[in-house]
Each structure stands twice: as C-alpha cells, then as structure tokens.
N, C-alpha and C. Protein backbone atom coordinates (compact mmCIF):
# COMPACT_ATOMS: atom_id res chain seq x y z
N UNK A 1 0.84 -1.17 0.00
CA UNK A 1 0.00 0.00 0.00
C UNK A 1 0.89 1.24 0.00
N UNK A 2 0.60 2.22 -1.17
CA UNK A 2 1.58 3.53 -0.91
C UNK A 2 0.75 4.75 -0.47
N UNK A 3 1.58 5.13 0.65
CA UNK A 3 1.41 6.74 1.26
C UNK A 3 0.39 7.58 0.20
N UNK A 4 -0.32 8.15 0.69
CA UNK A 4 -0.75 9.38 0.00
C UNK A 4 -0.04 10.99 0.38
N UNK A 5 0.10 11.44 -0.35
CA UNK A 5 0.76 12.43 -0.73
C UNK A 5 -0.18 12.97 -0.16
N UNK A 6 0.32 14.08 0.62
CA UNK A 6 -0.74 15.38 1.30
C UNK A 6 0.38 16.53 1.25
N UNK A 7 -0.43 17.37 -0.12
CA UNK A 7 -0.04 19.13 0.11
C UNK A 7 -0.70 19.91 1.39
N UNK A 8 -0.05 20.59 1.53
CA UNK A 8 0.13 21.92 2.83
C UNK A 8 0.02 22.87 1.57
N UNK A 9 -1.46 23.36 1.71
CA UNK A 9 -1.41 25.10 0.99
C UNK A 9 -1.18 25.77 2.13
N UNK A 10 -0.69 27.14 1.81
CA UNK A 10 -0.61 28.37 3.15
C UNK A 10 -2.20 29.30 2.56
N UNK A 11 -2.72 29.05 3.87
CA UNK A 11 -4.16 29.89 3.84
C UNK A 11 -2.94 31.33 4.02
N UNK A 12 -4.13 31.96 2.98
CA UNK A 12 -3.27 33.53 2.83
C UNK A 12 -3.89 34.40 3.81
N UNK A 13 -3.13 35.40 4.35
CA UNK A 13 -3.41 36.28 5.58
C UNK A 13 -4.46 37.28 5.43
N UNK A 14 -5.09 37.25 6.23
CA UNK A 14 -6.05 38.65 5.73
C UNK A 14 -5.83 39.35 5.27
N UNK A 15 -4.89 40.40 5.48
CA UNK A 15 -4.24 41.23 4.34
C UNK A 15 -4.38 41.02 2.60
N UNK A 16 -4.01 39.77 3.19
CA UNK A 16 -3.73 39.14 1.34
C UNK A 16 -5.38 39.12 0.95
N UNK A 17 -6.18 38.71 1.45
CA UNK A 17 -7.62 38.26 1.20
C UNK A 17 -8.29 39.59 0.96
N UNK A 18 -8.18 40.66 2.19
CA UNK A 18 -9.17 41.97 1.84
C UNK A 18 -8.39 42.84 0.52
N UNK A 19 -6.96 41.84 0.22
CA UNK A 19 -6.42 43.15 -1.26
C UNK A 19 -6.72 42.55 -2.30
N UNK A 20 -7.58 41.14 -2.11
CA UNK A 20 -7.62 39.88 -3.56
C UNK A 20 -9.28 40.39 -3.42
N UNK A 21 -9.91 40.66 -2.56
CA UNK A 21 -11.52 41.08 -2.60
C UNK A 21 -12.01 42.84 -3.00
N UNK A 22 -10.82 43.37 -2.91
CA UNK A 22 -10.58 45.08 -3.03
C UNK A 22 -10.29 44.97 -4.55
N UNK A 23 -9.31 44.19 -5.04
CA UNK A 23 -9.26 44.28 -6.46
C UNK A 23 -10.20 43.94 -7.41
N UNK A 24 -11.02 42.93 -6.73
CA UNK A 24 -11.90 42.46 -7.54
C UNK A 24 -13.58 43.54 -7.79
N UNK A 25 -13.55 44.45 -6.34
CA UNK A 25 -14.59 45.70 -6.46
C UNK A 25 -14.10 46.45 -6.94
N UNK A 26 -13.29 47.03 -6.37
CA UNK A 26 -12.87 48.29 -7.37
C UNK A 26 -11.68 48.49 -8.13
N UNK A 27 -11.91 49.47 -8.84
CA UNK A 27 -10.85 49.44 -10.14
C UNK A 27 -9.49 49.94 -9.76
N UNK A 28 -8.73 50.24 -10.55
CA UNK A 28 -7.08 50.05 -10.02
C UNK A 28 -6.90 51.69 -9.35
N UNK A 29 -7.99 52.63 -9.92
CA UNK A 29 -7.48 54.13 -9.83
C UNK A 29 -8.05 54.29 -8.34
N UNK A 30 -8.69 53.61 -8.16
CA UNK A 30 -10.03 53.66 -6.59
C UNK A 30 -8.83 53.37 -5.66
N UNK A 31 -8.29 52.15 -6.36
CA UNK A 31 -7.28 51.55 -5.48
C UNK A 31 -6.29 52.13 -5.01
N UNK A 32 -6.21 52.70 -5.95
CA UNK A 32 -4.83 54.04 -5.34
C UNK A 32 -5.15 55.11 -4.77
N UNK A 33 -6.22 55.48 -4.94
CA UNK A 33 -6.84 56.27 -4.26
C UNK A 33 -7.12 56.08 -2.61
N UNK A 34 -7.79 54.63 -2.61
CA UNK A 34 -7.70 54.27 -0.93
C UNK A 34 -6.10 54.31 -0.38
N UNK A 35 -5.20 53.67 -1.27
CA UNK A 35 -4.09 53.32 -0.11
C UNK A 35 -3.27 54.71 -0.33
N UNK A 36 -3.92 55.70 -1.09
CA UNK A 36 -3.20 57.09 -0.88
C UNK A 36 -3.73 57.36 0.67
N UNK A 37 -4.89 57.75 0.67
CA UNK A 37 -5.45 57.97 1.61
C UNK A 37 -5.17 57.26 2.61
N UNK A 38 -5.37 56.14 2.94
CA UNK A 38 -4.56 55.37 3.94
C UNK A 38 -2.79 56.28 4.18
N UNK A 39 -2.61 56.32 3.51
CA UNK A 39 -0.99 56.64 4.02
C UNK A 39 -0.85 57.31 4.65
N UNK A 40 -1.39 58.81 4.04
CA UNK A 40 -1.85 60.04 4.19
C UNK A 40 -2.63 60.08 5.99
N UNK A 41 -3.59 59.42 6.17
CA UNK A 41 -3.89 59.30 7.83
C UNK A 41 -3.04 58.47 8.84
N UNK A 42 -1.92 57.90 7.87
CA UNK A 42 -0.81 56.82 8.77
C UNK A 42 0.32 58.30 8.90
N UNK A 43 0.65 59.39 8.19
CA UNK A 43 1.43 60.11 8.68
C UNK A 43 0.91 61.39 9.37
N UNK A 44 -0.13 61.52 9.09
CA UNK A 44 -0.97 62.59 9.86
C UNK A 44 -0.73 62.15 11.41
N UNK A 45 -1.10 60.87 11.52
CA UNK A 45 -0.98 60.61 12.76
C UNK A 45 0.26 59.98 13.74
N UNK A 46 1.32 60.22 12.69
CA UNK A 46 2.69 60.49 13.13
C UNK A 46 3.18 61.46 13.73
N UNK A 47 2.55 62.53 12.24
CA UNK A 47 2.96 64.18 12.93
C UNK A 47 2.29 64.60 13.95
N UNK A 48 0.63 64.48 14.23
CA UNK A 48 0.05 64.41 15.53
C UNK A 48 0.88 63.98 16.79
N UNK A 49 1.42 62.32 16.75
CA UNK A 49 2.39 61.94 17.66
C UNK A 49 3.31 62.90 18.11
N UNK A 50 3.97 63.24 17.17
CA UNK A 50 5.62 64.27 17.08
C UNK A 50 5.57 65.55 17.92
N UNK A 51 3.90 66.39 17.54
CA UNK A 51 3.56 67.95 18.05
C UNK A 51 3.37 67.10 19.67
N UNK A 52 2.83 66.14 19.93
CA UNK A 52 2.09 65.99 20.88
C UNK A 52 3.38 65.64 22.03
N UNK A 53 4.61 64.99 21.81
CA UNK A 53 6.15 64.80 22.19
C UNK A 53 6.88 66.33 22.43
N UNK A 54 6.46 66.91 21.31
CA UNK A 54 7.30 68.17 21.54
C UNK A 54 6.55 68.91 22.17
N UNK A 55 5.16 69.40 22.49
CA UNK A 55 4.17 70.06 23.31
C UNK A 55 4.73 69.41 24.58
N UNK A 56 4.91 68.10 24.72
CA UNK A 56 5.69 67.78 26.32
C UNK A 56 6.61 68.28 27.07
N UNK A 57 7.83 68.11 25.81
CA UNK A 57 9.14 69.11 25.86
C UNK A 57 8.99 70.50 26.46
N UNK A 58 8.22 70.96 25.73
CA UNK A 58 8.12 72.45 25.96
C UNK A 58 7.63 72.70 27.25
N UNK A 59 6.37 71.75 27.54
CA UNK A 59 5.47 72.95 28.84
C UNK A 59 7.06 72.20 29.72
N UNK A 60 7.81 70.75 29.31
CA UNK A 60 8.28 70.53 30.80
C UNK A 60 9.31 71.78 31.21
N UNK A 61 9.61 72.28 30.00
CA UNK A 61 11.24 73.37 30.01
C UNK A 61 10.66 74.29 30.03
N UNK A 62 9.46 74.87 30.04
CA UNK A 62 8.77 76.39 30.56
C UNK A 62 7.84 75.82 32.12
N UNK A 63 7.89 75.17 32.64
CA UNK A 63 7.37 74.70 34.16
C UNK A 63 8.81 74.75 34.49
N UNK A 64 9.73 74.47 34.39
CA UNK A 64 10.87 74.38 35.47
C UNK A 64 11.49 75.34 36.17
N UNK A 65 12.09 75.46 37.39
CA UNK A 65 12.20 76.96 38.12
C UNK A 65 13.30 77.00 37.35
N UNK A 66 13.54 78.42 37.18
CA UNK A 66 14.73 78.66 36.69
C UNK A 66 16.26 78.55 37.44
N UNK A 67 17.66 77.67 37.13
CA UNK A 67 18.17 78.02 38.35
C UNK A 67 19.22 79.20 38.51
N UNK A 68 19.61 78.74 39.54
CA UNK A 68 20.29 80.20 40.10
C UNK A 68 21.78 79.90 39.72
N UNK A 69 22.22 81.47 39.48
CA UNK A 69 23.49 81.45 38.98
C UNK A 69 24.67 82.08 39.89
C-alpha cells in the first residue's frame, strides 16, 4: 500500500484576502486612491504623535524653576 501524498497550501493572511476582494470591487485608480489615503492618515498621525512629544518638551522646560546662577 503507498502513502498518499498530502499538500500543505498556506491559507493567505487577511491582508492578502481583503487586497484579492478590493481588487476584484474596485478598479485600479479607486485603489490608489484608498491606499493614498490610507498613508496620508498613517502620517498625519505620526505628525500628531511628534507635536504631541514636543508640546511635552516644551510645557516641561517652561514649568521648570529657573536656576540660580
């Protein structure tokens, strides 16, 4: 009696699935259009991060007593 052969597919990651179901609705210009936009609120909310780090900086170095010389 011989073995049966058993393939291992890799189930693809969601990622892979919502960009194989995105291509198939909308067209390629839409498409660029979302992952512009996507980017575009991934660095917005970098620079948000950055003001919100340096707004720290600041009040901590305008709260501090000044010292004496």
């Amino acid at each position: 009696m011989q073995a049966a052969h058993v393939r291992a597919t890799a189930i693809p990651s969601f990622t892979t699935a919502l960009r194989a179901v995105e291509a198939v609705l909308l067209g390629s210009g839409q498409r660029t259009a979302r992952r512009n936009a996507w980017t575009s609120v991934l660095e917005d909310r970098h620079r948000a991060r950055e003001r919100r780090e340096a707004q720290h900086v600041l009040e901590a170095v305008a709260t501090r007593a000044p010292q004496a010389t």
